[in-house]
PDB file of N, CA and C in Angstrom:
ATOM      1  N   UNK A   1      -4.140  44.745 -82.631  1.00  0.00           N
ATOM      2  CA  UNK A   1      -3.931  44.933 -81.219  1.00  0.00           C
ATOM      3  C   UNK A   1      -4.981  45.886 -80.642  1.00  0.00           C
ATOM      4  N   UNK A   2      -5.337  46.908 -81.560  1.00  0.00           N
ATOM      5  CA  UNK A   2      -6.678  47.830 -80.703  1.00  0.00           C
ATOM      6  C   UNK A   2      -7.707  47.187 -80.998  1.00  0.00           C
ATOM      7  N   UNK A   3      -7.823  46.728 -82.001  1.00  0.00           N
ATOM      8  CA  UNK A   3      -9.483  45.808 -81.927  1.00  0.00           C
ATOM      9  C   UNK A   3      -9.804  44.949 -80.443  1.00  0.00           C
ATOM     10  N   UNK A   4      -8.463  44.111 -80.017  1.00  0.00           N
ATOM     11  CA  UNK A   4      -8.441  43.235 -79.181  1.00  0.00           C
ATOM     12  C   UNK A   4      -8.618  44.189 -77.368  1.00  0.00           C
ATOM     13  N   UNK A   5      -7.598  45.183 -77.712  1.00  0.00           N
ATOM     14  CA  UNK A   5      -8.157  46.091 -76.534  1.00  0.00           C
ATOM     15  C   UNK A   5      -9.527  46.832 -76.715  1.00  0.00           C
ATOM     16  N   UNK A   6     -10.206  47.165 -77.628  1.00  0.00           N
ATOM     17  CA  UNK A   6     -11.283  47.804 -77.890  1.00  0.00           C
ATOM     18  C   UNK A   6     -12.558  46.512 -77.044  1.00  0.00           C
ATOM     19  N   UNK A   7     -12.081  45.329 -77.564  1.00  0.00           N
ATOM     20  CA  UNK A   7     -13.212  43.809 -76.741  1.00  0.00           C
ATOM     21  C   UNK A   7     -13.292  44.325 -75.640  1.00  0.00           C
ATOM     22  N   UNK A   8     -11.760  44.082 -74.829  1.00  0.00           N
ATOM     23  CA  UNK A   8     -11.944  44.206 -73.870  1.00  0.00           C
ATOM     24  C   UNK A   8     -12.624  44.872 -73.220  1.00  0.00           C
ATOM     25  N   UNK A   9     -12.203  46.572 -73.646  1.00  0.00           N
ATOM     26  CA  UNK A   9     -13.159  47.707 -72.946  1.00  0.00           C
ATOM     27  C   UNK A   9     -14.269  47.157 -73.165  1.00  0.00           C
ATOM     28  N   UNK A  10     -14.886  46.882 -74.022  1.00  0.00           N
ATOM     29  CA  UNK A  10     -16.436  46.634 -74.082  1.00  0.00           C
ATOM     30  C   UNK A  10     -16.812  45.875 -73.288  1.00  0.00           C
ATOM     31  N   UNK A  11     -16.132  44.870 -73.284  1.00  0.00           N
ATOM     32  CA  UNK A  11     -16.376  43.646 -71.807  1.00  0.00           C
ATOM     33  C   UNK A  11     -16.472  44.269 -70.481  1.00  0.00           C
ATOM     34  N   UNK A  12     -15.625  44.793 -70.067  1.00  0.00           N
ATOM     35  CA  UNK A  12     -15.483  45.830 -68.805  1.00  0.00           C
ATOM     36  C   UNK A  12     -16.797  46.977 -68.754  1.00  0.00           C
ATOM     37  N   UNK A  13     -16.839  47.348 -69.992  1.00  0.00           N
ATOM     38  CA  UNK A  13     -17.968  48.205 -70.064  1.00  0.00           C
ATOM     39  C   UNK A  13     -19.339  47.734 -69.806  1.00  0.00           C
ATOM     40  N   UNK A  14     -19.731  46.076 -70.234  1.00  0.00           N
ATOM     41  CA  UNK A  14     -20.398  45.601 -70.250  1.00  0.00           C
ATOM     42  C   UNK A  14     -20.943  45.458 -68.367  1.00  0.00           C
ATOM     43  N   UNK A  15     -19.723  44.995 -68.124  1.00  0.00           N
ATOM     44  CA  UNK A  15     -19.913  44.166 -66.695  1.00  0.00           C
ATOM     45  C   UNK A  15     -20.092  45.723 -65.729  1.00  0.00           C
ATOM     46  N   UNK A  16     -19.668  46.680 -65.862  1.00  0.00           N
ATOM     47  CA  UNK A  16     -19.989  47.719 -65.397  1.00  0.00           C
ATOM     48  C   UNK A  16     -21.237  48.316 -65.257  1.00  0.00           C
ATOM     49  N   UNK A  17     -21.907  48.086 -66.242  1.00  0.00           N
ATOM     50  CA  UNK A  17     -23.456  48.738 -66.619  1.00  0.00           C
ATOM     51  C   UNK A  17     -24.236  47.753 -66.111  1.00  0.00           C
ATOM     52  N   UNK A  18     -24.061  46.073 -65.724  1.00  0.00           N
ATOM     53  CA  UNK A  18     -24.686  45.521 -64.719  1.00  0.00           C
ATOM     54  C   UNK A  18     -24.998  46.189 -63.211  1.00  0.00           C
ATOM     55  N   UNK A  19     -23.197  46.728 -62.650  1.00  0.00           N
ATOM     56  CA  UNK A  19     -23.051  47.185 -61.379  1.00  0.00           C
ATOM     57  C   UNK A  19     -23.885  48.931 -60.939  1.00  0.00           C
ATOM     58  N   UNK A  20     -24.303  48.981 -62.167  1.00  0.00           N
ATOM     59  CA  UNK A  20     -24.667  50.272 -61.971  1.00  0.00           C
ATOM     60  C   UNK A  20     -25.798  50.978 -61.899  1.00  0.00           C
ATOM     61  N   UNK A  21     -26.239  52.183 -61.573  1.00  0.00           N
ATOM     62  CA  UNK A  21     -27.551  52.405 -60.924  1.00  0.00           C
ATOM     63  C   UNK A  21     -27.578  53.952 -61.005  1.00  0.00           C
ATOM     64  N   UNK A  22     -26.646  54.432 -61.221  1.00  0.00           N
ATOM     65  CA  UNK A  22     -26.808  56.061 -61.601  1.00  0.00           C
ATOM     66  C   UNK A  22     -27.422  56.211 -62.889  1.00  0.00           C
ATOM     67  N   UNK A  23     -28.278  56.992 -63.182  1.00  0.00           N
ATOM     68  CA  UNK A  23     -28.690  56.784 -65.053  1.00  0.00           C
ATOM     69  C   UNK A  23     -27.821  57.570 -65.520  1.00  0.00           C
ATOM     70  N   UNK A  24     -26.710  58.864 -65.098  1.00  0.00           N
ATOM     71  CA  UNK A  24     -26.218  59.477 -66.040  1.00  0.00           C
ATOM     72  C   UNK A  24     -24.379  58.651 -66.026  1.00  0.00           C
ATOM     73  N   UNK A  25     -24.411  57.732 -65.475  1.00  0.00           N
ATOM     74  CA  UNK A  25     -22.881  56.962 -65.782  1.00  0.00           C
ATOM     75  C   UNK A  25     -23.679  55.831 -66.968  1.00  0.00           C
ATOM     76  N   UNK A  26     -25.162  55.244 -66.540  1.00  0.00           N
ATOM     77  CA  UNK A  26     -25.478  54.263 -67.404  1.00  0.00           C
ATOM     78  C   UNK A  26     -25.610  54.976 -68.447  1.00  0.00           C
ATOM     79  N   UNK A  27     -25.632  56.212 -68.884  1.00  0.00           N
ATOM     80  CA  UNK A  27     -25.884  56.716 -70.072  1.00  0.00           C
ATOM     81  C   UNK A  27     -24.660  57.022 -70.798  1.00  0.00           C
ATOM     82  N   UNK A  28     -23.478  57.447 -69.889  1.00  0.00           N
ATOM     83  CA  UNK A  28     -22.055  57.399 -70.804  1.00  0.00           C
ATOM     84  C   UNK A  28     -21.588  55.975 -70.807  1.00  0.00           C
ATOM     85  N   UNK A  29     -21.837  54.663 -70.038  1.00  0.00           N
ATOM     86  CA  UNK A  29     -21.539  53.787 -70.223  1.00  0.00           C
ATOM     87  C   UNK A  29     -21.800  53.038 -71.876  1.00  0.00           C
ATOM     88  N   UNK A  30     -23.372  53.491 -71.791  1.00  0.00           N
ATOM     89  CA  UNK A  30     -23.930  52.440 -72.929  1.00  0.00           C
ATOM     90  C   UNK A  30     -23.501  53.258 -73.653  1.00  0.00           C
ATOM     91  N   UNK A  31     -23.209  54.778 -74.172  1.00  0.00           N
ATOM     92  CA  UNK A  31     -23.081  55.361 -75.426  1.00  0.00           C
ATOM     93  C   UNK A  31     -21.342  55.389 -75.794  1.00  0.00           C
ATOM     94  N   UNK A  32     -20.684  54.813 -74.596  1.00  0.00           N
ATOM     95  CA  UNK A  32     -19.159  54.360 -75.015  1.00  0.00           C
ATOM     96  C   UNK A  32     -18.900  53.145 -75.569  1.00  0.00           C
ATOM     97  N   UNK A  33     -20.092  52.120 -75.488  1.00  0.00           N
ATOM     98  CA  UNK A  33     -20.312  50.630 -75.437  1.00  0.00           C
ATOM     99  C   UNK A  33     -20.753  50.439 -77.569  1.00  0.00           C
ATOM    100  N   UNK A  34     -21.742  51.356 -77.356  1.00  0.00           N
ATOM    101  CA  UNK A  34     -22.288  51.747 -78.453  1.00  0.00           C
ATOM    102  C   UNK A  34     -21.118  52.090 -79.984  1.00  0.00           C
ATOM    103  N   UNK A  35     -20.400  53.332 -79.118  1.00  0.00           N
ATOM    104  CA  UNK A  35     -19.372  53.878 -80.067  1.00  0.00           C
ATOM    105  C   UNK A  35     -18.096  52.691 -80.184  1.00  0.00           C
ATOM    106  N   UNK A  36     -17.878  52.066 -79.511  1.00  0.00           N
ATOM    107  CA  UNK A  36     -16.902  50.553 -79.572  1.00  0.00           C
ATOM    108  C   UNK A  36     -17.043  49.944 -80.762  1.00  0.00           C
ATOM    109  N   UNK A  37     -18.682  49.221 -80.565  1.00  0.00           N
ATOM    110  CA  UNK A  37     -19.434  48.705 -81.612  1.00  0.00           C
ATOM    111  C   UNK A  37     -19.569  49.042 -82.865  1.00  0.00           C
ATOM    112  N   UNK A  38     -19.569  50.480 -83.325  1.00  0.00           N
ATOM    113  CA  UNK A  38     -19.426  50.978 -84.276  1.00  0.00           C
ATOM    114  C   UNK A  38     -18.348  51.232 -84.880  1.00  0.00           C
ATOM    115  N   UNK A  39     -16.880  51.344 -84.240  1.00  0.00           N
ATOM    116  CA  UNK A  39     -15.656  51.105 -84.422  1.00  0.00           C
ATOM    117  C   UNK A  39     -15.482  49.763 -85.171  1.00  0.00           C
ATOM    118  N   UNK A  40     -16.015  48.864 -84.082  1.00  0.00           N
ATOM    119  CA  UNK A  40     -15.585  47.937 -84.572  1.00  0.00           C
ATOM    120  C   UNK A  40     -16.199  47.126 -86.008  1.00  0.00           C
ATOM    121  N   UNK A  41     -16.981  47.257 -86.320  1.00  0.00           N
ATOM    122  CA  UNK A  41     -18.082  47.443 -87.128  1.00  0.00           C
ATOM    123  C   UNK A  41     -17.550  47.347 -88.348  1.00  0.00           C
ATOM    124  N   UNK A  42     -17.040  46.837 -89.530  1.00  0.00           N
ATOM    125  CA  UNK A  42     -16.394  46.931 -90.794  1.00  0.00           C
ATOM    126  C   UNK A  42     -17.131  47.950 -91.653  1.00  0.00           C
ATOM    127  N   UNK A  43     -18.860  47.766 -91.644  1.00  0.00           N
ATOM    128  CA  UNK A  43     -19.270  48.505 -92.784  1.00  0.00           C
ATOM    129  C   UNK A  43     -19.477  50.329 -92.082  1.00  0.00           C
ATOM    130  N   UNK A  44     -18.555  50.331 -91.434  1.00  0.00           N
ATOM    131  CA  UNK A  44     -18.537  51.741 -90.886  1.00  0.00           C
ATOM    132  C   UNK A  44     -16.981  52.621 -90.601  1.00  0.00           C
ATOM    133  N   UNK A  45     -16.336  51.645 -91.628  1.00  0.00           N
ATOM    134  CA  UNK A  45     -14.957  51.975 -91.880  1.00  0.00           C
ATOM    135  C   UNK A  45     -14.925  53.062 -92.837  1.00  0.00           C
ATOM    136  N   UNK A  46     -14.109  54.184 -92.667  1.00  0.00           N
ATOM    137  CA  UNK A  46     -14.161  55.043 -93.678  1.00  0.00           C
ATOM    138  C   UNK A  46     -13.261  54.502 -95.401  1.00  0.00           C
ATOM    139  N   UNK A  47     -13.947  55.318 -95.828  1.00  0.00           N
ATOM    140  CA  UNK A  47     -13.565  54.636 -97.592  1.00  0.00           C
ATOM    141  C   UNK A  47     -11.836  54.650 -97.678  1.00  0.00           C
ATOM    142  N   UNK A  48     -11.423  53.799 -98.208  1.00  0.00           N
ATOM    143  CA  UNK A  48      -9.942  54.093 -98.485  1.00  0.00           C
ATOM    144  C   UNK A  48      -9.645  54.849 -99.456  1.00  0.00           C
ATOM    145  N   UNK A  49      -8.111  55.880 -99.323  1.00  0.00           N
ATOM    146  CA  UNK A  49      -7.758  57.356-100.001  1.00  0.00           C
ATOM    147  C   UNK A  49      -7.606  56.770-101.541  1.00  0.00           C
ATOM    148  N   UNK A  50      -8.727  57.420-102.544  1.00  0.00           N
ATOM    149  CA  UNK A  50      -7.438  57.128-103.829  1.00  0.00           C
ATOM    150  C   UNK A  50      -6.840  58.078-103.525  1.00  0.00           C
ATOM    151  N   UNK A  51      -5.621  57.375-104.875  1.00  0.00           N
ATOM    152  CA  UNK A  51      -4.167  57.844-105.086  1.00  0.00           C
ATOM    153  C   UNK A  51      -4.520  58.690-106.312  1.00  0.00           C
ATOM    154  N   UNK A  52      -3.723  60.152-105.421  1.00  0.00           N
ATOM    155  CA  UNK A  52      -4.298  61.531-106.862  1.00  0.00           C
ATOM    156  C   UNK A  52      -3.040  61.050-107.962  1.00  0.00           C
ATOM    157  N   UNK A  53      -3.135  61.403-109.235  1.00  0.00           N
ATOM    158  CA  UNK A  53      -2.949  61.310-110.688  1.00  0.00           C
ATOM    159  C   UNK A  53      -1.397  62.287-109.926  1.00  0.00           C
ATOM    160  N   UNK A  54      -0.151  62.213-110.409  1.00  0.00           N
ATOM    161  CA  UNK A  54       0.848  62.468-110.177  1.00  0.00           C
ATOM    162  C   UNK A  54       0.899  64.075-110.993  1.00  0.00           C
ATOM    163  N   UNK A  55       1.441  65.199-110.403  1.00  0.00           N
ATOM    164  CA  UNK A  55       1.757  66.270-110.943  1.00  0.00           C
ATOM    165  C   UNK A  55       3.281  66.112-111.678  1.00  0.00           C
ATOM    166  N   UNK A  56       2.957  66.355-112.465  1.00  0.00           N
ATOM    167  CA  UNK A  56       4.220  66.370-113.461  1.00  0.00           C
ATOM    168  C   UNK A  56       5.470  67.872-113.436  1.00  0.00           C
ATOM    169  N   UNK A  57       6.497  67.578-113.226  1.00  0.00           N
ATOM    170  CA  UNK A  57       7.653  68.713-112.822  1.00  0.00           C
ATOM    171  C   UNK A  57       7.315  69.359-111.962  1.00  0.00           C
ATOM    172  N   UNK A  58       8.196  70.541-111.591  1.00  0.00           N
ATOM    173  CA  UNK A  58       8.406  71.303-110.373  1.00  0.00           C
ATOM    174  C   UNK A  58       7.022  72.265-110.179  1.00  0.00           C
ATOM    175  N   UNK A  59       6.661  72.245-109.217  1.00  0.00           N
ATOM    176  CA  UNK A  59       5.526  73.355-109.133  1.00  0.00           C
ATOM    177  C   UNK A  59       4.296  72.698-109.756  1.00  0.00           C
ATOM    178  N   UNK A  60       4.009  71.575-110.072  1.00  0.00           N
ATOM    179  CA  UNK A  60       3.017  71.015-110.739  1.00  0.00           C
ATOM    180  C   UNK A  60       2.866  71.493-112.115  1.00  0.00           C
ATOM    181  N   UNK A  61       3.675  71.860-113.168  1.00  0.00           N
ATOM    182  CA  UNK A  61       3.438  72.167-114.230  1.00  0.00           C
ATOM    183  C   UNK A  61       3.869  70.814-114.935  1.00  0.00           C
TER     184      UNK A  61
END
């Protein structure tokens, strides 16, 4: 469901940075457009947690 809202923004973001003409909104535009992209991005997923080795009895002893 956020990937699918994340498109969107980008779409909106997209069509925005057509309408626009200030350089410092085109500059948070494209670098929100940017950071989307990289979200969305698989090889920029953080590593998944291993699972630590179980402490044995109370207090970890």
């Amino acid at each position: 469901m956020y990937r699918s809202e994340l498109h969107a923004l980008s779409a909106a973001i997209t069509a925005a940075l057509a309408k626009s003409t200030d350089h410092e909104t085109r500059a948070h535009l494209e670098a929100s457009r940017d950071e989307i992209t990289k979200i969305l991005d698989p090889k920029f997923l953080p590593p998944a947690p291993t699972a630590a080795p179980a402490a044995g009895g109370r207090g970890g002893e």
